[in-house]
N, C-alpha and C. Protein backbone atom coordinates (compact mmCIF):
# COMPACT_ATOMS: atom_id res chain seq x y z
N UNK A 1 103.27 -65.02 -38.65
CA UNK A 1 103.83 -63.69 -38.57
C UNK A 1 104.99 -63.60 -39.55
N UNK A 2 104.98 -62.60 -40.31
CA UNK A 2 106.18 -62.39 -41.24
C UNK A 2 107.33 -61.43 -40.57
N UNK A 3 108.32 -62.25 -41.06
CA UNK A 3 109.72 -61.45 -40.86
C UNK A 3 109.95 -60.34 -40.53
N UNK A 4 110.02 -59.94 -39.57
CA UNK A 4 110.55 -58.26 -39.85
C UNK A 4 112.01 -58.01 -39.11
N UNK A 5 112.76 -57.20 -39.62
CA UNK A 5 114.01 -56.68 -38.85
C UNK A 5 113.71 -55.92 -37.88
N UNK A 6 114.08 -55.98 -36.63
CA UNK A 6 113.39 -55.59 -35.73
C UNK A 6 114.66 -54.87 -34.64
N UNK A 7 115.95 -55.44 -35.47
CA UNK A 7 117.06 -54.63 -35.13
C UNK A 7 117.45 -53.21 -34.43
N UNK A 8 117.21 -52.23 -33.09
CA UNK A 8 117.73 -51.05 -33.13
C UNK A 8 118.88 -50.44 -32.64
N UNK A 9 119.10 -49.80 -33.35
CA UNK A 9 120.49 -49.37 -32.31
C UNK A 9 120.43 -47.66 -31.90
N UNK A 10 120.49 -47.88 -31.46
CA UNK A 10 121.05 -45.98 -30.70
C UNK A 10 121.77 -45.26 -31.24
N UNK A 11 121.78 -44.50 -32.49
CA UNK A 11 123.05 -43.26 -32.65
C UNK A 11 123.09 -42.33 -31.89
N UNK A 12 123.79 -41.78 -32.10
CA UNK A 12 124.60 -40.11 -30.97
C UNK A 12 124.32 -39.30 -31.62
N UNK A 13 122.95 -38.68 -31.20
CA UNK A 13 122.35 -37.53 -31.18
C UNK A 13 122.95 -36.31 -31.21
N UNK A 14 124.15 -35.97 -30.64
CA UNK A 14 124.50 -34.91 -30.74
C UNK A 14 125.32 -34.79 -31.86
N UNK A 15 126.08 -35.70 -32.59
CA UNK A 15 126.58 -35.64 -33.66
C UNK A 15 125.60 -35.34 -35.05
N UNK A 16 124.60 -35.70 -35.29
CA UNK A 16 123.69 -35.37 -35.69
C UNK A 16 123.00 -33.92 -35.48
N UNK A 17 123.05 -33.38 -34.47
CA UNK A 17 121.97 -31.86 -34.04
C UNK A 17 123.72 -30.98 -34.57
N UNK A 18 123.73 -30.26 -35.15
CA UNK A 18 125.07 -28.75 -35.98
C UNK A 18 124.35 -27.86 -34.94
N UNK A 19 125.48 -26.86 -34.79
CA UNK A 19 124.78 -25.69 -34.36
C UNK A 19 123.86 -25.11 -35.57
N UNK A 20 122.79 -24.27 -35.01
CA UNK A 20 121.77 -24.49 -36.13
C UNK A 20 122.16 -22.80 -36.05
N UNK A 21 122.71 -22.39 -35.41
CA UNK A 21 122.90 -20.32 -35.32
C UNK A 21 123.95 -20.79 -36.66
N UNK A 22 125.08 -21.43 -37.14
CA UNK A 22 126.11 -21.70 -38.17
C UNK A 22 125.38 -21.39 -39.38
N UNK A 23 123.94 -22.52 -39.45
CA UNK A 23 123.41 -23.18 -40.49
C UNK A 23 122.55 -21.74 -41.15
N UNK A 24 121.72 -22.33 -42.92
CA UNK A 24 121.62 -21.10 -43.25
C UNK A 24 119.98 -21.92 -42.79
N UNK A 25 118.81 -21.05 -43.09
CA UNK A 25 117.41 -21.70 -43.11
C UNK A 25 117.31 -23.10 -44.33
N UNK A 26 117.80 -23.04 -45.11
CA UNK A 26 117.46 -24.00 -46.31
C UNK A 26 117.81 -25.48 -45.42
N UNK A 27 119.51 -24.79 -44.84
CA UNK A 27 119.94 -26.35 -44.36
C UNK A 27 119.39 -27.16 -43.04
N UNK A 28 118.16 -26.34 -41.85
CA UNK A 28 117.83 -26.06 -41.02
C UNK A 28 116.35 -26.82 -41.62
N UNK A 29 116.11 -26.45 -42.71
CA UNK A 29 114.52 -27.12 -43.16
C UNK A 29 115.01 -28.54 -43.60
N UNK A 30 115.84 -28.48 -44.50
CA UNK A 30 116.64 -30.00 -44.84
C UNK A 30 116.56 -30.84 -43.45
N UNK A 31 117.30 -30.69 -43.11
CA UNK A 31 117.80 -31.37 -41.40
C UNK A 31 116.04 -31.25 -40.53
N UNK A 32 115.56 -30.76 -40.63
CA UNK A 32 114.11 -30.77 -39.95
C UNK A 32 113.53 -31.88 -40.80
N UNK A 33 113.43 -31.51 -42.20
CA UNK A 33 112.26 -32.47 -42.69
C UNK A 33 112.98 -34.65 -42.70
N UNK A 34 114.50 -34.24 -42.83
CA UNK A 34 115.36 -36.02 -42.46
C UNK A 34 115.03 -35.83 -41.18
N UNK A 35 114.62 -35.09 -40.29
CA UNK A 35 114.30 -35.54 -38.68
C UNK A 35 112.86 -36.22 -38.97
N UNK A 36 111.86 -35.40 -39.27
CA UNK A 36 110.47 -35.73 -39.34
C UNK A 36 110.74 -37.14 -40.36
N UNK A 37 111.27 -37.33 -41.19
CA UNK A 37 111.20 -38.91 -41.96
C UNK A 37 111.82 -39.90 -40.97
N UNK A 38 113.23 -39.37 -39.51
CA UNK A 38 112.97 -40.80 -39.25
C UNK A 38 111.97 -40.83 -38.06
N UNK A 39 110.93 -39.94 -37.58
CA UNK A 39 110.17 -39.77 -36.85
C UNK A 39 109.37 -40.55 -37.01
N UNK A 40 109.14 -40.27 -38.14
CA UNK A 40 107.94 -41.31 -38.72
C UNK A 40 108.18 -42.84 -39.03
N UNK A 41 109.64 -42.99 -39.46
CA UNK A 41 110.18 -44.32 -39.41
C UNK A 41 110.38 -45.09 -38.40
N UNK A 42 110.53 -44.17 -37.35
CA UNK A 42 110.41 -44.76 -35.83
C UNK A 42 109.19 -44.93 -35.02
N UNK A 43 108.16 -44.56 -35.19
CA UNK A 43 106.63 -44.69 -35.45
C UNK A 43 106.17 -45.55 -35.92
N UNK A 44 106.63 -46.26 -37.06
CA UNK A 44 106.14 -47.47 -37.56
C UNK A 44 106.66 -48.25 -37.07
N UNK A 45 108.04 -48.19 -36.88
CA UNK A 45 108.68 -49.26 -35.68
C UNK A 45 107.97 -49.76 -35.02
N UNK A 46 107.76 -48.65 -33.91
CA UNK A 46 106.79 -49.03 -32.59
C UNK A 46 105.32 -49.72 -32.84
N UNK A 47 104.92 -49.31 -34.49
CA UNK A 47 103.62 -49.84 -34.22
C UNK A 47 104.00 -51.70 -34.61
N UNK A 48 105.12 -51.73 -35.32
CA UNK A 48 105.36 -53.39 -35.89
C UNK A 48 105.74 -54.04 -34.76
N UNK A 49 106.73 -53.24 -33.40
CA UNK A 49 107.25 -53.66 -32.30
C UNK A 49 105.93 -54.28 -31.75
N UNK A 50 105.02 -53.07 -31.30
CA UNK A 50 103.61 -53.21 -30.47
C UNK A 50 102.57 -55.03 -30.81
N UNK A 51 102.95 -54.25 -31.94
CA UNK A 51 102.33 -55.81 -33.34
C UNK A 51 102.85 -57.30 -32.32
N UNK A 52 104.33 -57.25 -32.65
CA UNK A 52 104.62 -58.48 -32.59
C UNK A 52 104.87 -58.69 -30.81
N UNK A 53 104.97 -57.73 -30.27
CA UNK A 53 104.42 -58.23 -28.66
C UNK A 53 103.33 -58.76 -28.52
N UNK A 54 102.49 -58.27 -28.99
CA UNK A 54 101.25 -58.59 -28.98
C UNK A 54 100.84 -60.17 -29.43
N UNK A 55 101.50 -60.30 -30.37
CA UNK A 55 101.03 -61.73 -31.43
C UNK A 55 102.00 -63.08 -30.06
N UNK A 56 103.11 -62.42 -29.41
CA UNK A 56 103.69 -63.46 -29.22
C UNK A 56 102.99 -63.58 -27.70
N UNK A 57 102.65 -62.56 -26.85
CA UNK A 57 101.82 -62.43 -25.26
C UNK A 57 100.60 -63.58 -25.87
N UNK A 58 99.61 -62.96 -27.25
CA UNK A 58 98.54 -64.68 -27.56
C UNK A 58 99.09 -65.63 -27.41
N UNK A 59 100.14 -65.76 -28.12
CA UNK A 59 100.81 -67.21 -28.41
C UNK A 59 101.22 -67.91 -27.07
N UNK A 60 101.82 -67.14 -26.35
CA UNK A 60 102.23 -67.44 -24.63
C UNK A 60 100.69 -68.04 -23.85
N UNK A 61 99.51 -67.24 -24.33
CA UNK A 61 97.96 -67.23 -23.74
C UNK A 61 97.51 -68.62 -24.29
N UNK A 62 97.73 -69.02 -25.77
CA UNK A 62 96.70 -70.37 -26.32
C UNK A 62 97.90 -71.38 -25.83
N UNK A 63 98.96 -71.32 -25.69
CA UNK A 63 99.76 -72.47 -25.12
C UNK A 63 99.24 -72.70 -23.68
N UNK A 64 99.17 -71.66 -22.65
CA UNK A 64 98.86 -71.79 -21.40
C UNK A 64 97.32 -72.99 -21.39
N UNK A 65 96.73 -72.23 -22.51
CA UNK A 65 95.54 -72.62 -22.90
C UNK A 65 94.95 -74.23 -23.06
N UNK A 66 95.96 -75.01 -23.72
CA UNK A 66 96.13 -76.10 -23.96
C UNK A 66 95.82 -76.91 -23.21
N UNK A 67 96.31 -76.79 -21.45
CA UNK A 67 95.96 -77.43 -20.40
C UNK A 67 94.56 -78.30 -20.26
N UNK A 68 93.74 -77.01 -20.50
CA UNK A 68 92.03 -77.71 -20.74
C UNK A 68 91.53 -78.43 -21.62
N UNK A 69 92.70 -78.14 -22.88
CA UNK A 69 92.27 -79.42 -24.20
C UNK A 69 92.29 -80.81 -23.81
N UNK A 70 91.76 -81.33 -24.79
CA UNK A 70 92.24 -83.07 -24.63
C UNK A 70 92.34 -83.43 -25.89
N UNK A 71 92.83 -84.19 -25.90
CA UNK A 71 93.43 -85.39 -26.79
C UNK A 71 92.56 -85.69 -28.32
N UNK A 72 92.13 -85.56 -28.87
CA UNK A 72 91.24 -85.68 -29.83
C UNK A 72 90.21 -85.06 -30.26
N UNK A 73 90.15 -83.75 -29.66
CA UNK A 73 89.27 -82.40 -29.58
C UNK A 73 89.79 -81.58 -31.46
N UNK A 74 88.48 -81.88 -31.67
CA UNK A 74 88.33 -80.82 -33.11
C UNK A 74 88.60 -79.81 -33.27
N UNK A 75 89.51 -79.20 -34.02
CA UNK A 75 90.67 -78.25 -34.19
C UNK A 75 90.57 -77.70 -35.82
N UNK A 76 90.53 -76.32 -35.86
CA UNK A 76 90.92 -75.73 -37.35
C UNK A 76 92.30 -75.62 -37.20
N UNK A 77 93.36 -76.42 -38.37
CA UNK A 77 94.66 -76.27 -38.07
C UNK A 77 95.15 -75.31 -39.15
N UNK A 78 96.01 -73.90 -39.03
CA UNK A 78 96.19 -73.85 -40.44
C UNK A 78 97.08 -74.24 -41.15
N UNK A 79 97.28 -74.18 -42.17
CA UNK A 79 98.23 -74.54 -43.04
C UNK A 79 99.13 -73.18 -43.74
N UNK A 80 98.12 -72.34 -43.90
CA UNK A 80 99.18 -70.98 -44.63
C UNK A 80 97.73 -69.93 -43.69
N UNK A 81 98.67 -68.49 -44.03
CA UNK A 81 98.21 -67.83 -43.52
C UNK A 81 96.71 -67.39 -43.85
N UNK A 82 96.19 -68.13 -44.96
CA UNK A 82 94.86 -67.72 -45.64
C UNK A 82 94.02 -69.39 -45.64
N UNK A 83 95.32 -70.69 -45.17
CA UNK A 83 94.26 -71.76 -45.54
C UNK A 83 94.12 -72.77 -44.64
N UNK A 84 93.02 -73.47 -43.95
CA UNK A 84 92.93 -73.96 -43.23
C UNK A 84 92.10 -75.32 -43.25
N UNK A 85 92.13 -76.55 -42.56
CA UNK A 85 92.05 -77.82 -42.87
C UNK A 85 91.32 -78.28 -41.35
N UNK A 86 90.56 -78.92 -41.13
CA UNK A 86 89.91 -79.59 -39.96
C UNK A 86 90.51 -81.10 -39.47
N UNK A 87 90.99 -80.74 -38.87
CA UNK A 87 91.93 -81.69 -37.70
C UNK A 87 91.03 -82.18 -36.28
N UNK A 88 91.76 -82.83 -36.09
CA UNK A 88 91.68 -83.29 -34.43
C UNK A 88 93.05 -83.38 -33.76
N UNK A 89 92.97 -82.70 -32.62
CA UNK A 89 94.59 -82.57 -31.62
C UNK A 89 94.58 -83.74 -31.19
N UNK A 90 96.74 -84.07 -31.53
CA UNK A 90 97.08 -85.38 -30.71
C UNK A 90 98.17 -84.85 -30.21
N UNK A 91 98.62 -85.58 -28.96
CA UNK A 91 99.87 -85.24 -28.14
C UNK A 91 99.85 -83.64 -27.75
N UNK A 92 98.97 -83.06 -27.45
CA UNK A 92 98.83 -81.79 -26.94
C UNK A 92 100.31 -81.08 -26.29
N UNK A 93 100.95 -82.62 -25.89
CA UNK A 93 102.26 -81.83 -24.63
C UNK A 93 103.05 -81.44 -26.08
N UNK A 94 103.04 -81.96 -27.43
CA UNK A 94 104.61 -81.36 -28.46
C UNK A 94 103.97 -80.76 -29.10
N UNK A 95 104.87 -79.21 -29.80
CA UNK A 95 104.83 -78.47 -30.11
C UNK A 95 105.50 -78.04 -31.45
N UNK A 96 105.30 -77.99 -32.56
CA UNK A 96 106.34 -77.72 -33.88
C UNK A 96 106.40 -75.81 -33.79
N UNK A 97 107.36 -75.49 -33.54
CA UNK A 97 108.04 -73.94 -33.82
C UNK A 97 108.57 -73.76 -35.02
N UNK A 98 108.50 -72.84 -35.72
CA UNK A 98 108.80 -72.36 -36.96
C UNK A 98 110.11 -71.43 -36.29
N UNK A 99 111.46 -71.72 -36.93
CA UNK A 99 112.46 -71.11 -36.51
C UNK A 99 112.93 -70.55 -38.06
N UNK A 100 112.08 -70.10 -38.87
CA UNK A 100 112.92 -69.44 -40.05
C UNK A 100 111.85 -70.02 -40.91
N UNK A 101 112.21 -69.80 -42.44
CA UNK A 101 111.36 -70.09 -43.49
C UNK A 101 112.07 -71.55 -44.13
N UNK A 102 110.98 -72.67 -43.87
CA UNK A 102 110.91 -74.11 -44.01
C UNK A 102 111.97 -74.64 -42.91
N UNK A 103 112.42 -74.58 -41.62
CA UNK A 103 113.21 -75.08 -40.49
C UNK A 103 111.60 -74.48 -39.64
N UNK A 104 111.32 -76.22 -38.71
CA UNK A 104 110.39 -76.17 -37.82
C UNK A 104 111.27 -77.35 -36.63
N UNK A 105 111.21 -77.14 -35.80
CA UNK A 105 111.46 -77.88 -34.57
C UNK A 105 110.52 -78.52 -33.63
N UNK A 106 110.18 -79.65 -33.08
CA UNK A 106 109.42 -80.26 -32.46
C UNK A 106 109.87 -80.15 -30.81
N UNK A 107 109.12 -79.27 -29.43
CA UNK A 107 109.55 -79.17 -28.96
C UNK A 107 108.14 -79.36 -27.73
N UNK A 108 108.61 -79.52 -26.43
CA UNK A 108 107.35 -79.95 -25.51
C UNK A 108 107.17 -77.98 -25.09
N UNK A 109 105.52 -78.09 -24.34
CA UNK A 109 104.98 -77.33 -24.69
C UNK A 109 105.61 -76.52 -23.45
N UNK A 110 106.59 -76.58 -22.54
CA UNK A 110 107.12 -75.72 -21.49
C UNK A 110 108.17 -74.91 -22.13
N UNK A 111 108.88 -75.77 -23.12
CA UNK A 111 110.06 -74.95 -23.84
C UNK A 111 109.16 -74.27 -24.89
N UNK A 112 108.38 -74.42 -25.26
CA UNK A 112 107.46 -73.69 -26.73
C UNK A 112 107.22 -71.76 -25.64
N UNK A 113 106.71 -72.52 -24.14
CA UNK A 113 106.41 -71.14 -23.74
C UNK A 113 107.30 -70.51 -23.04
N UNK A 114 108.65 -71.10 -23.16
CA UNK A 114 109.90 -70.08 -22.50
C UNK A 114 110.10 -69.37 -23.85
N UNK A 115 110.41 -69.83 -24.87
CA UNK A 115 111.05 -69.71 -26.01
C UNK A 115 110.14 -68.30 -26.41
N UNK A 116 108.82 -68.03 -26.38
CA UNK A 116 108.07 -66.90 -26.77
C UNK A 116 108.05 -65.80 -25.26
N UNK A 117 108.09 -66.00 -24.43
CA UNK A 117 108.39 -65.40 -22.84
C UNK A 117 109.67 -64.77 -23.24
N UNK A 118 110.73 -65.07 -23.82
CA UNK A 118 111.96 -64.79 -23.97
C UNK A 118 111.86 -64.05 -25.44
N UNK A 119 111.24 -64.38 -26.56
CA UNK A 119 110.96 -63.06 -27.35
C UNK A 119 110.06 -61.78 -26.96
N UNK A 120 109.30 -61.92 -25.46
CA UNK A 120 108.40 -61.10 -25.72
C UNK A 120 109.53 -60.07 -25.05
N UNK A 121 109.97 -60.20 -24.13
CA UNK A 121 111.11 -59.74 -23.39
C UNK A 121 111.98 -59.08 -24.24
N UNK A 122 112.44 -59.77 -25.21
CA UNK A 122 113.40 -59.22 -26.42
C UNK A 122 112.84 -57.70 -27.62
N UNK A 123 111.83 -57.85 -27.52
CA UNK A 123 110.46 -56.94 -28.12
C UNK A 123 110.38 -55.78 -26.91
N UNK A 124 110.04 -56.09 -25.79
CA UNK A 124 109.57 -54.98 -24.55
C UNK A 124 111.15 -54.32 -24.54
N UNK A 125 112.66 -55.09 -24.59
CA UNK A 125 113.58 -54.18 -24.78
C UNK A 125 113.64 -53.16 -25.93
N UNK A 126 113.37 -53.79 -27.21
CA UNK A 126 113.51 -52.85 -27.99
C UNK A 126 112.60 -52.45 -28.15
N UNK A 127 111.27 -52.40 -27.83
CA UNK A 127 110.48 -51.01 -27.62
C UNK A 127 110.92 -50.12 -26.56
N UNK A 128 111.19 -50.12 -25.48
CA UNK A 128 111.97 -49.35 -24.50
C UNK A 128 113.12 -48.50 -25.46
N UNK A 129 113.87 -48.82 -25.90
CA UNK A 129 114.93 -48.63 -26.22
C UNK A 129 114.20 -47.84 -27.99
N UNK A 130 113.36 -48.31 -28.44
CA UNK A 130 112.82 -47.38 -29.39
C UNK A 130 112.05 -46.05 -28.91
N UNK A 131 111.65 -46.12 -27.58
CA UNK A 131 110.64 -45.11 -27.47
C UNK A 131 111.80 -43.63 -26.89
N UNK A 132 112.80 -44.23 -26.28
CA UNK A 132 113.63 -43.19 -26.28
C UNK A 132 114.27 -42.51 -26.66
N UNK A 133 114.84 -43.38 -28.37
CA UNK A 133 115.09 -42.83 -29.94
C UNK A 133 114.10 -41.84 -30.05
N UNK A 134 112.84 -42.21 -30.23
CA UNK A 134 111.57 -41.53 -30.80
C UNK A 134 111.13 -40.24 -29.93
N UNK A 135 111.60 -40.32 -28.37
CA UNK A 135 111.55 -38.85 -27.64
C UNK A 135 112.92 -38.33 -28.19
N UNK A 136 113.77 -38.45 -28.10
CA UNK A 136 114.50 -37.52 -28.69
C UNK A 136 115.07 -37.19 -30.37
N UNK A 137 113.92 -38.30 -31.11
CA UNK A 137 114.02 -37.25 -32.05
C UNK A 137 112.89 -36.23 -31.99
N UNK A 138 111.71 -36.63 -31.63
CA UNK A 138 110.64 -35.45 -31.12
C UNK A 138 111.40 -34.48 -31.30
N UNK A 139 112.39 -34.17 -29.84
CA UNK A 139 113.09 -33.17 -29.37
C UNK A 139 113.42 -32.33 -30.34
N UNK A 140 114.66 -33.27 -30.81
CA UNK A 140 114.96 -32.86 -32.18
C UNK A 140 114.76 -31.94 -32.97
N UNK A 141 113.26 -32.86 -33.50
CA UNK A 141 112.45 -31.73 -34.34
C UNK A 141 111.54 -30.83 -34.38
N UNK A 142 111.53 -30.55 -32.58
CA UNK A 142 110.71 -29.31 -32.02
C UNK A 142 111.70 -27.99 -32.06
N UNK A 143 112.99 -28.99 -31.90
CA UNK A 143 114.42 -27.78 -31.92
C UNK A 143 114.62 -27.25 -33.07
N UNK A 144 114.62 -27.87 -34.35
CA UNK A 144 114.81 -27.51 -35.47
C UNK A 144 113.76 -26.78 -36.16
N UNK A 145 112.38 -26.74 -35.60
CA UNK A 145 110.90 -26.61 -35.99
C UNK A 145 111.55 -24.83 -35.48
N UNK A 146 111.91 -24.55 -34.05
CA UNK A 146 111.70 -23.05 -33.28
C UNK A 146 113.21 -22.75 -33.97
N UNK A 147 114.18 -23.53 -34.69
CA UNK A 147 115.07 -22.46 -35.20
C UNK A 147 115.08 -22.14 -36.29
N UNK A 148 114.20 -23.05 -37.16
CA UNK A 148 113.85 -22.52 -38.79
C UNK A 148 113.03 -21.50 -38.30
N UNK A 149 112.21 -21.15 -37.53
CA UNK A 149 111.40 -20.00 -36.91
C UNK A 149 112.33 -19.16 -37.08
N UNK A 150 113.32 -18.91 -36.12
CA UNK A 150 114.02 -17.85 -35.71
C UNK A 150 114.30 -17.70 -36.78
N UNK A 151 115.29 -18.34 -37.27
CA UNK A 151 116.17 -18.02 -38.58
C UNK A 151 115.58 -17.43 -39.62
N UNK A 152 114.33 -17.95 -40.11
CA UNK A 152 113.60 -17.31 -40.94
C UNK A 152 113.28 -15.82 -40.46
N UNK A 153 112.41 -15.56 -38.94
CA UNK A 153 112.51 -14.03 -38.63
C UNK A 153 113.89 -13.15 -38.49
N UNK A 154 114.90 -13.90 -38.26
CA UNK A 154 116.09 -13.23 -38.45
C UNK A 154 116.56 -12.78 -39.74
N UNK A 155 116.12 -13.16 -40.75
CA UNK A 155 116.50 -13.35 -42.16
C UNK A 155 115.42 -12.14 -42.41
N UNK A 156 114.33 -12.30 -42.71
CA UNK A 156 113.31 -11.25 -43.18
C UNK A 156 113.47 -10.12 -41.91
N UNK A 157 114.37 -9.68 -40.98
CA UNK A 157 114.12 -8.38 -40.07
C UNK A 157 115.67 -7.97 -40.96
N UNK A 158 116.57 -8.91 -41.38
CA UNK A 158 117.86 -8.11 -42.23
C UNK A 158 117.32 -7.77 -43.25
N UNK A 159 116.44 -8.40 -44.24
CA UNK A 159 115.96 -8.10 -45.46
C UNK A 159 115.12 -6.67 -45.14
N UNK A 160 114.54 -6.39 -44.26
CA UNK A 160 113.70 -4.78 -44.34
C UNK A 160 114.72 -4.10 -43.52
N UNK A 161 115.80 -4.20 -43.05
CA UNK A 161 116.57 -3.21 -43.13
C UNK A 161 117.06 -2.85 -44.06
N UNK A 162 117.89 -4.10 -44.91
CA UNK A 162 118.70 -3.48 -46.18
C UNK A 162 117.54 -2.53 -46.96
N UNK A 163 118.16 -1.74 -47.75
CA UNK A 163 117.56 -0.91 -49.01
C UNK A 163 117.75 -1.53 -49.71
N UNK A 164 116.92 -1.23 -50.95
CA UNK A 164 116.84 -2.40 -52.02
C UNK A 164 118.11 -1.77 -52.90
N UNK A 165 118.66 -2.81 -53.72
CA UNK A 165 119.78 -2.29 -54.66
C UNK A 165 119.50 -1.23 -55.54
N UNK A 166 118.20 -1.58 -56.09
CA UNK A 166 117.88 -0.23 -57.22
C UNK A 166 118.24 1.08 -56.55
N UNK A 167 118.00 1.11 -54.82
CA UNK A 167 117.85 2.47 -54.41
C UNK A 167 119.61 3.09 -54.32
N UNK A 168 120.27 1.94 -54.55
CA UNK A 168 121.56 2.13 -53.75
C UNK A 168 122.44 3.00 -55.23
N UNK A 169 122.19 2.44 -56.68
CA UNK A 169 122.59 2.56 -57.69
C UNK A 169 122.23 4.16 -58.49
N UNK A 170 121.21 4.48 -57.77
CA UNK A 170 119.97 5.69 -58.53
C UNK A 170 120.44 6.66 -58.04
């Protein structure tokens, strides 16, 4: 699995939402369409979040798994993510973890499955904690969606009142 920042934090929404009755339509479409980009940025989140729950709940599953192996049982081991070498398993109980790029640790196979139990946990928080970013920017940009509405019909019902200038000059 490759790296990802997986970092979220919570900003304050309301510092972000202006009164939008202030704003003109231009700045109202601006501010709508940076809502819809991090909508979508928060969307991919969830799908890389979803991703790596997922990869680490297997990883928790083929460790559990191990139990039924034995000792000298024929194994595709890989080596990189595209290359793979035919082995036979020894010492089934130790475990090498990849803790970063070239740092691996040798560890028995109860701590291998706390150690991923405890990322999956870390993942199910920040998806929690992403999906409630992602409802309220929804919100957001359903709010900004019905006031570029308004604003725009407010704008074109002043425009057919005014008279046009030519008429005002003639």
């Amino acid at each position: 699995m490759t790296a990802t920042n997986l970092d979220v934090t919570q900003p304050s929404f309301q510092e972000n939402i202006e009164d939008t009755k202030a704003m003109s339509l231009l700045q109202i479409l601006r501010q709508k369409e940076e809502t819809e980009a991090e909508v979508e940025s928060l969307c991919n989140l969830m799908y890389q979040l979803n991703k790596a729950h997922l990869q680490y709940e297997s990883t928790v599953e083929i460790l559990h798994k191990l139990n039924s192996t034995k000792d000298g049982m024929p194994a595709v081991i890989p080596l990189t993510n595209s290359m793979y070498v035919q082995g036979d398993l020894c010492n089934i109980n130790k475990i090498i973890l990849t803790l970063g790029s070239e740092y691996q640790m040798e560890v028995d196979k109860e701590t291998a499955i706390s150690h991923f139990i405890r990322k999956i946990q870390r993942v199910r928080g920040k998806i929690g904690t992403t999906q409630k970013i992602l409802a309220a920017k929804i919100l957001e940009r359903e709010q900004l969606k019905k006031a570029a509405a308004e604003k725009y019909y407010e704008e074109n019902k002043k425009n057919e009142m005014e008279p046009f200038p030519a008429l005002l000059t003639g």
